[in-house]
N, C-alpha and C. Protein backbone atom coordinates (compact mmCIF):
# COMPACT_ATOMS: atom_id res chain seq x y z
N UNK A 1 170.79 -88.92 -4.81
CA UNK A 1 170.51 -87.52 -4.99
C UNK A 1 169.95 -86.96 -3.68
N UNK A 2 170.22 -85.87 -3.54
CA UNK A 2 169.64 -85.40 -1.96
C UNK A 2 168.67 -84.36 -2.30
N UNK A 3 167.33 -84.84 -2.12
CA UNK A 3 166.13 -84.16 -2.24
C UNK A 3 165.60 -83.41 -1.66
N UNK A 4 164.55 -82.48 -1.68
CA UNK A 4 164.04 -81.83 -0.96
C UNK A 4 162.34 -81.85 -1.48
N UNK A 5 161.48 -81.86 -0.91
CA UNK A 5 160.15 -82.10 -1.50
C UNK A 5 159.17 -80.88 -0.81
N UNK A 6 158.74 -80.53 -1.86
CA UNK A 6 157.83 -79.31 -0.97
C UNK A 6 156.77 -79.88 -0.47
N UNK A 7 156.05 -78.79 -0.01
CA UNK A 7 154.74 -79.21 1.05
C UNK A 7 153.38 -79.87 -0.08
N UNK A 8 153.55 -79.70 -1.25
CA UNK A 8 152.65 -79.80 -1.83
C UNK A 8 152.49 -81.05 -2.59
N UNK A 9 153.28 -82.04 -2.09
CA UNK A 9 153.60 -83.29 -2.52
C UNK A 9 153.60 -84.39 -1.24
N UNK A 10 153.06 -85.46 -1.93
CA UNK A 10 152.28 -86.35 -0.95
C UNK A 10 153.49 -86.88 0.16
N UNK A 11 153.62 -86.95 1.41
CA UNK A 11 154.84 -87.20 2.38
C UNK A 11 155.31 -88.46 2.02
N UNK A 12 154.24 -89.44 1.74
CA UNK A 12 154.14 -91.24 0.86
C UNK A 12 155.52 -91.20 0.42
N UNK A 13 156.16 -90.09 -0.37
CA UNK A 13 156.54 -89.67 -1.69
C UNK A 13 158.20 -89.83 -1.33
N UNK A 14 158.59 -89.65 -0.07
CA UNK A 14 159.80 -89.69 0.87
C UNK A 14 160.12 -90.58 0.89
N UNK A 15 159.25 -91.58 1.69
CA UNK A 15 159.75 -93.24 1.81
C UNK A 15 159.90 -93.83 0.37
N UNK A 16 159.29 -93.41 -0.46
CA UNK A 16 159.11 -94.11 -1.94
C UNK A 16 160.56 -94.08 -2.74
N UNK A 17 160.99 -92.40 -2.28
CA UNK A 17 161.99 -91.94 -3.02
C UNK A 17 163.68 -92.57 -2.32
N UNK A 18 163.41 -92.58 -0.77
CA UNK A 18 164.43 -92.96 0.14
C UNK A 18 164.67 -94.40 -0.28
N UNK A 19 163.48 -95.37 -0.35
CA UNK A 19 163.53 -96.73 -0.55
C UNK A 19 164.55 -96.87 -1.93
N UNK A 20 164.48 -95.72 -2.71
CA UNK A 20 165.43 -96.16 -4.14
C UNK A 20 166.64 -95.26 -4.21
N UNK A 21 167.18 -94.97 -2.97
CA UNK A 21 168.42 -94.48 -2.73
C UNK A 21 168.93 -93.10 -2.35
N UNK A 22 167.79 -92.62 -2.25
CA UNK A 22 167.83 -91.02 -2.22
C UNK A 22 167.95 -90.45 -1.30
N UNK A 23 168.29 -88.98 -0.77
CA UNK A 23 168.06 -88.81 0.46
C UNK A 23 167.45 -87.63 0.64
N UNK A 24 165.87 -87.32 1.36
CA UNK A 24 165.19 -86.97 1.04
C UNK A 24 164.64 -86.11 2.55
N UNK A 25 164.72 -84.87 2.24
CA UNK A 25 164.24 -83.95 3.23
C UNK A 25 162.71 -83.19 3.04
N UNK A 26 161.95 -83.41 3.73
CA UNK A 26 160.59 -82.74 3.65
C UNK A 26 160.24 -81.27 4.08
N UNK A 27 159.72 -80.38 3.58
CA UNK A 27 159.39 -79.51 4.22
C UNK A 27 158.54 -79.57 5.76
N UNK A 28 157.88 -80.27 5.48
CA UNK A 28 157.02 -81.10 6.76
C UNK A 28 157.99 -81.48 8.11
N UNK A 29 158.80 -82.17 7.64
CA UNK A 29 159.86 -82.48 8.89
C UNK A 29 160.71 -81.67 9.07
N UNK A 30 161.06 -80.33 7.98
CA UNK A 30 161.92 -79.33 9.00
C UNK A 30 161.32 -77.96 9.33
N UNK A 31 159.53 -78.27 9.66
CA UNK A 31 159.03 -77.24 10.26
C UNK A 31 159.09 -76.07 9.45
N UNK A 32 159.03 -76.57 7.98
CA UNK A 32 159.14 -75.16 7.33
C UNK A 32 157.50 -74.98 6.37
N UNK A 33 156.68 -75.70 6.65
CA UNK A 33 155.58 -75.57 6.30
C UNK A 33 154.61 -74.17 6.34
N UNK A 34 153.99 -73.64 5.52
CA UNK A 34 153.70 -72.07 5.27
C UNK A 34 154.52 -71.32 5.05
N UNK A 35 155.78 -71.92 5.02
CA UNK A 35 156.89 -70.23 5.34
C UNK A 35 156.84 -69.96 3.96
N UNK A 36 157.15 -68.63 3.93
CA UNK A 36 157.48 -67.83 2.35
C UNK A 36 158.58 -68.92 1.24
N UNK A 37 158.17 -68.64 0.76
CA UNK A 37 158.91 -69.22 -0.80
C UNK A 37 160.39 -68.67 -0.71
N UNK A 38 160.64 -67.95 -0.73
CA UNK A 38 162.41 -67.38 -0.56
C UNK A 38 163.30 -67.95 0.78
N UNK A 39 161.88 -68.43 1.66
CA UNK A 39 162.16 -68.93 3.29
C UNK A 39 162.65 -70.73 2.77
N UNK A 40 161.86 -70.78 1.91
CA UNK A 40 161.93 -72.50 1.05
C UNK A 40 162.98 -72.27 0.75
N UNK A 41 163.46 -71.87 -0.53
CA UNK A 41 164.63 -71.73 -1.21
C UNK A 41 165.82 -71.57 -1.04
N UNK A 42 165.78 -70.54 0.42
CA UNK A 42 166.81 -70.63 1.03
C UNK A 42 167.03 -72.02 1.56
N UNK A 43 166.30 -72.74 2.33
CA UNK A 43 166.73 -74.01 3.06
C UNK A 43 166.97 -75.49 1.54
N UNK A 44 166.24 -74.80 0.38
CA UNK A 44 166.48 -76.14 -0.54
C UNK A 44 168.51 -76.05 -0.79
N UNK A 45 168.73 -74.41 -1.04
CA UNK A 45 170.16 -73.90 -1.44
C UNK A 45 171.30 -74.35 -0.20
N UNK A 46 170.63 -73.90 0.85
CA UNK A 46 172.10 -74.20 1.85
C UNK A 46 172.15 -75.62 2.21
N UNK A 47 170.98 -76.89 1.84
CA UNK A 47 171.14 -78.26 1.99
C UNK A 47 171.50 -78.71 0.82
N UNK A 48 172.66 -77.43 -0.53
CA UNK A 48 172.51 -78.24 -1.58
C UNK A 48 171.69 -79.44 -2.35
N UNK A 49 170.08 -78.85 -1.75
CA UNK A 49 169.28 -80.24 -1.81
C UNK A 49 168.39 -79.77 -3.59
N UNK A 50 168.01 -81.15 -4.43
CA UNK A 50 167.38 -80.67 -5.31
C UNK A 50 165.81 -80.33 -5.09
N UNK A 51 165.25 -79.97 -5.50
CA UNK A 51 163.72 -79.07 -5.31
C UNK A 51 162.40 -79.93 -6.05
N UNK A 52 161.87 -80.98 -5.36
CA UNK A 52 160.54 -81.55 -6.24
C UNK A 52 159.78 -80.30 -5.92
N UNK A 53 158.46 -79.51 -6.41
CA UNK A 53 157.49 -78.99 -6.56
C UNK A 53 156.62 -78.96 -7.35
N UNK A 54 155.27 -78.50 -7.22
CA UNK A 54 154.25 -78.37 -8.13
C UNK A 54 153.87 -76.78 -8.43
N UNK A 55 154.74 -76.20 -7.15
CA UNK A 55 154.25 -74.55 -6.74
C UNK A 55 154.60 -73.42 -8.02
N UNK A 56 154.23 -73.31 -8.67
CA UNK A 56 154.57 -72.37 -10.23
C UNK A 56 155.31 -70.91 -9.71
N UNK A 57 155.78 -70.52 -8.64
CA UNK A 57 156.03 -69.38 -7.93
C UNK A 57 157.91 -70.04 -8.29
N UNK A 58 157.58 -71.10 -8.28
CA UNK A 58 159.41 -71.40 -8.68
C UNK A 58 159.42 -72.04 -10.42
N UNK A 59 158.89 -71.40 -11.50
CA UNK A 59 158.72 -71.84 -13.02
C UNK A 59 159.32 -70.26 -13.15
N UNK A 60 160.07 -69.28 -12.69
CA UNK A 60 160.11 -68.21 -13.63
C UNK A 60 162.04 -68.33 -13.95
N UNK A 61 162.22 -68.89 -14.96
CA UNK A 61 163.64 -69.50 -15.69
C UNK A 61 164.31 -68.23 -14.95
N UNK A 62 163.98 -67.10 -15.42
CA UNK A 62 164.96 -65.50 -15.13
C UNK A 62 165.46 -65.67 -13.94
N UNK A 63 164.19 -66.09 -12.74
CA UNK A 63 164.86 -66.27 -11.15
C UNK A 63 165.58 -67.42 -11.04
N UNK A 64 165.39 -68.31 -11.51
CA UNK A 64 166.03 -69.76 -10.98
C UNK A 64 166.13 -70.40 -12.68
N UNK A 65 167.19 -70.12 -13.18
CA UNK A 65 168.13 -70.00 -14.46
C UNK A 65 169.14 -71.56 -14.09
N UNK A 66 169.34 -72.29 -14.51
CA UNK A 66 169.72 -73.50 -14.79
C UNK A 66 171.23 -73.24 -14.54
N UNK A 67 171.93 -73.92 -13.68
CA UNK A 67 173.29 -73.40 -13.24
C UNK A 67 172.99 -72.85 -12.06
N UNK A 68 172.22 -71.84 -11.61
CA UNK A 68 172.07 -71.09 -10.63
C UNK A 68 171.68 -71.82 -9.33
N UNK A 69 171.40 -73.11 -9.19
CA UNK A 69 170.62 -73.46 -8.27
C UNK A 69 170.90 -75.65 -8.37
N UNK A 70 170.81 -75.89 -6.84
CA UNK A 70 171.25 -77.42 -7.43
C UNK A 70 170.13 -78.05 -7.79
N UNK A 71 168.97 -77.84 -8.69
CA UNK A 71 168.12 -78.39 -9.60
C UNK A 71 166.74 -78.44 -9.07
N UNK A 72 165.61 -78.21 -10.37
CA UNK A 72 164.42 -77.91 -9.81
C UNK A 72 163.73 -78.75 -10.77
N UNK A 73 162.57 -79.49 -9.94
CA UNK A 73 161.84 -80.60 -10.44
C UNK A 73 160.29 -79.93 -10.73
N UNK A 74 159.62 -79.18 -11.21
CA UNK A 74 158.70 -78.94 -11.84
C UNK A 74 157.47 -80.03 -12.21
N UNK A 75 156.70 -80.41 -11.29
CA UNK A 75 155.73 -81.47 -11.54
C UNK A 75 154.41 -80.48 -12.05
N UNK A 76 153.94 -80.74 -13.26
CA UNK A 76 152.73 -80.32 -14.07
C UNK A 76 151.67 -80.76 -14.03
N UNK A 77 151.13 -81.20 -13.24
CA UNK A 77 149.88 -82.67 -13.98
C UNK A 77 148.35 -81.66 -14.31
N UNK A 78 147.79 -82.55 -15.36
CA UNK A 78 146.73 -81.37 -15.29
C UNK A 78 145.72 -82.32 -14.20
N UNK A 79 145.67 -83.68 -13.74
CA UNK A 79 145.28 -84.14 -12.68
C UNK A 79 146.01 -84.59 -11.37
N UNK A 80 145.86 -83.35 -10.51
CA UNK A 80 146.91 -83.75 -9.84
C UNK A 80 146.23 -84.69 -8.34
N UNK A 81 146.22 -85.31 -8.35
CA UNK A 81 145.81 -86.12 -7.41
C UNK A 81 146.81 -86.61 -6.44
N UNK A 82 146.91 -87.09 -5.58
CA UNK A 82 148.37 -87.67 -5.02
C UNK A 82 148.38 -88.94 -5.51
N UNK A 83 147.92 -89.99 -6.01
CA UNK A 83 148.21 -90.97 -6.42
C UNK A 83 148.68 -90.95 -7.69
N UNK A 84 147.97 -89.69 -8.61
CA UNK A 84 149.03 -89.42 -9.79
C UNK A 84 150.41 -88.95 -9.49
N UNK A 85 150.26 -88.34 -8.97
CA UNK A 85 151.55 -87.39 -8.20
C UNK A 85 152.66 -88.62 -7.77
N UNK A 86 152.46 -89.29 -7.12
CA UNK A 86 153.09 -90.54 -6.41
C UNK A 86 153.86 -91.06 -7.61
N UNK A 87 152.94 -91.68 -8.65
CA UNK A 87 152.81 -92.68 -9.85
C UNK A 87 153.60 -91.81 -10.85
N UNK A 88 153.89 -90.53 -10.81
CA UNK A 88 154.35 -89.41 -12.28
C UNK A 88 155.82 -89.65 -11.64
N UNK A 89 156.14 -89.23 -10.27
CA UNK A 89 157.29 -88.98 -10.02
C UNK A 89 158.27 -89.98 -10.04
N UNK A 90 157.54 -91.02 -8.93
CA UNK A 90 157.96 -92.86 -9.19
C UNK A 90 158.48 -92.92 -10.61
N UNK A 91 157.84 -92.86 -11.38
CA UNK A 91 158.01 -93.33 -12.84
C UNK A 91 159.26 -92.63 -13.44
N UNK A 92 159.23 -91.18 -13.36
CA UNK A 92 160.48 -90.19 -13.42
C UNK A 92 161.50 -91.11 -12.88
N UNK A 93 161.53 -91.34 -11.90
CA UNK A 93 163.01 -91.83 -10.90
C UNK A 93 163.95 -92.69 -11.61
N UNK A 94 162.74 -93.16 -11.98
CA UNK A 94 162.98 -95.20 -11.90
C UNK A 94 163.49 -94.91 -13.51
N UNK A 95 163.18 -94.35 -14.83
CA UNK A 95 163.06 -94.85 -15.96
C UNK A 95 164.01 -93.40 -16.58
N UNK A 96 163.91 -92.46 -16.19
CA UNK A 96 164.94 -90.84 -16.74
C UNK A 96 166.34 -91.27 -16.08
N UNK A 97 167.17 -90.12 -17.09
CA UNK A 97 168.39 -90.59 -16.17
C UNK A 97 168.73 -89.21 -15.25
N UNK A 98 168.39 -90.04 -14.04
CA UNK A 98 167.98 -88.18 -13.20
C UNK A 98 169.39 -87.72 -12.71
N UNK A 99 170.29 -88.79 -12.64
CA UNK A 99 171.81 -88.24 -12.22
C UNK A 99 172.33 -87.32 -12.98
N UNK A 100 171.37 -86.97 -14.60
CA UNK A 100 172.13 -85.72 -15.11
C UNK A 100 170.69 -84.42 -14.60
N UNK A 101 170.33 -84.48 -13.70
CA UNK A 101 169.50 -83.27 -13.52
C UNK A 101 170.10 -81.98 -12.31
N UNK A 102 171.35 -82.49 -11.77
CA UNK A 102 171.70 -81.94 -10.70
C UNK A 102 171.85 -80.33 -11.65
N UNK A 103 171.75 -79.24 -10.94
CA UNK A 103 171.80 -77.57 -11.45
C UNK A 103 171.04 -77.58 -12.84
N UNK A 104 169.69 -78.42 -13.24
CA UNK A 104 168.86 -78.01 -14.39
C UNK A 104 167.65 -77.94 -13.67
N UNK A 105 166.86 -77.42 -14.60
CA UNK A 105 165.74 -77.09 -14.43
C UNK A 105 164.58 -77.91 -15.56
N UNK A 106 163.79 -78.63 -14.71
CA UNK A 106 163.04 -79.74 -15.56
C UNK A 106 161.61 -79.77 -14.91
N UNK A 107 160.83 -79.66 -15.88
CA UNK A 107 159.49 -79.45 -16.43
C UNK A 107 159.06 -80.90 -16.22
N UNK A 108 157.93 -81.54 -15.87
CA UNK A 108 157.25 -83.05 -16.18
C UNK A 108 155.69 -82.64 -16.12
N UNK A 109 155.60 -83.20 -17.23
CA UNK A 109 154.18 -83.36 -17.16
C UNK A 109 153.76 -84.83 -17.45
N UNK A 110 151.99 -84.96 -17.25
CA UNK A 110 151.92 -86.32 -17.60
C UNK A 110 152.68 -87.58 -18.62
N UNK A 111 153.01 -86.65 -19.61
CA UNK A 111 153.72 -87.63 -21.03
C UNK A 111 155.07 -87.25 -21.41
N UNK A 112 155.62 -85.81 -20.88
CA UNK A 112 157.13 -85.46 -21.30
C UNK A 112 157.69 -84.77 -20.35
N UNK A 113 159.48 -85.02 -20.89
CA UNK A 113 159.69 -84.42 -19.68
C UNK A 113 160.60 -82.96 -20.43
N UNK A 114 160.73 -82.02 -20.02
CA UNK A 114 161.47 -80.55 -20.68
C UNK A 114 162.90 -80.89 -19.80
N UNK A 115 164.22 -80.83 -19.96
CA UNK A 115 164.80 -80.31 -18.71
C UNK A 115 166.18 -79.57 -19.58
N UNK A 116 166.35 -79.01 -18.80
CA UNK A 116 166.97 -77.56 -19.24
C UNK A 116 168.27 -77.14 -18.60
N UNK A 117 169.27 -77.31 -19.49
CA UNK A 117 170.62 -77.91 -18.95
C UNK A 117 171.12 -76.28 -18.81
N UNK A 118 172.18 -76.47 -17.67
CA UNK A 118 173.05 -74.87 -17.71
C UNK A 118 173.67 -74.44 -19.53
N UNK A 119 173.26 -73.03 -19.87
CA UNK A 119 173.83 -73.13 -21.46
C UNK A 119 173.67 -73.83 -22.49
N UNK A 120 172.16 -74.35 -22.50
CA UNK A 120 171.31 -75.30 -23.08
C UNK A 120 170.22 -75.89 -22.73
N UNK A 121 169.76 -76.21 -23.92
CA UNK A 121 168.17 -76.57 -23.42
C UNK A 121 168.13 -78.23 -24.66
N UNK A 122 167.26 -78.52 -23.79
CA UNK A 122 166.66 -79.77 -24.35
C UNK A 122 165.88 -80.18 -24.26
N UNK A 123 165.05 -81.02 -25.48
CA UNK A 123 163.14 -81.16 -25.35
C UNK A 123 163.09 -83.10 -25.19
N UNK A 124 162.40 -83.39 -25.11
CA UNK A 124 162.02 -84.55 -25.07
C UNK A 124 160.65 -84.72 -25.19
């Protein structure tokens, strides 16, 4: 899957994700750190890359509608620590079947995951 990880997620999180096949672009390494959110989005869209975040400025379904976009990873924790953060996502990778997340939109929180297919929705 070709990732994209926002600034708000531990860098650890790259090598972790690369080591299990992924290919994984940081905001950090393409100098896009502080820039506006639409400045993000644009660079997640034209690298067809999917979107890890924690930033709730990308949770509004109406703007970024399932289909619309090559997929957004929604991390919730109500402790967000980076070692939870590390340990929530790890766990996502390894055990969901994330090859069907490409153009959905998916919710994780500590214990479930929401993800929200183009022209459907589904709970878990």
């Amino acid at each position: 899957m070709k990732i994209k990880l926002d600034e708000n997620l531990p860098l650890r999180l790259a090598g972790i994700l690369e080591a299990m096949g992924h290919d994984v672009d940081t905001l950090h390494a393409e100098a896009l750190l502080g820039r506006k959110d639409s400045e993000v989005w644009e660079a997640v869209q034209r690298d067809s890359r999917f979107l890890i975040t924690q930033d709730m400025d990308f949770s509004d379904l109406r703007r970024f509608a399932p289909g619309s976009h090559h997929g957004i990873l929604l991390v919730r924790l109500r402790f967000s620590k980076r070692r939870d953060l590390i340990r929530r996502i790890e766990e996502l990778f390894r055990k969901e079947e994330i090859e069907e997340w490409s153009r959905c939109f998916v919710v994780a929180t500590g214990s479930k995951v929401r993800v929200l297919k183009p022209s459907q929705e589904q709970h878990r």
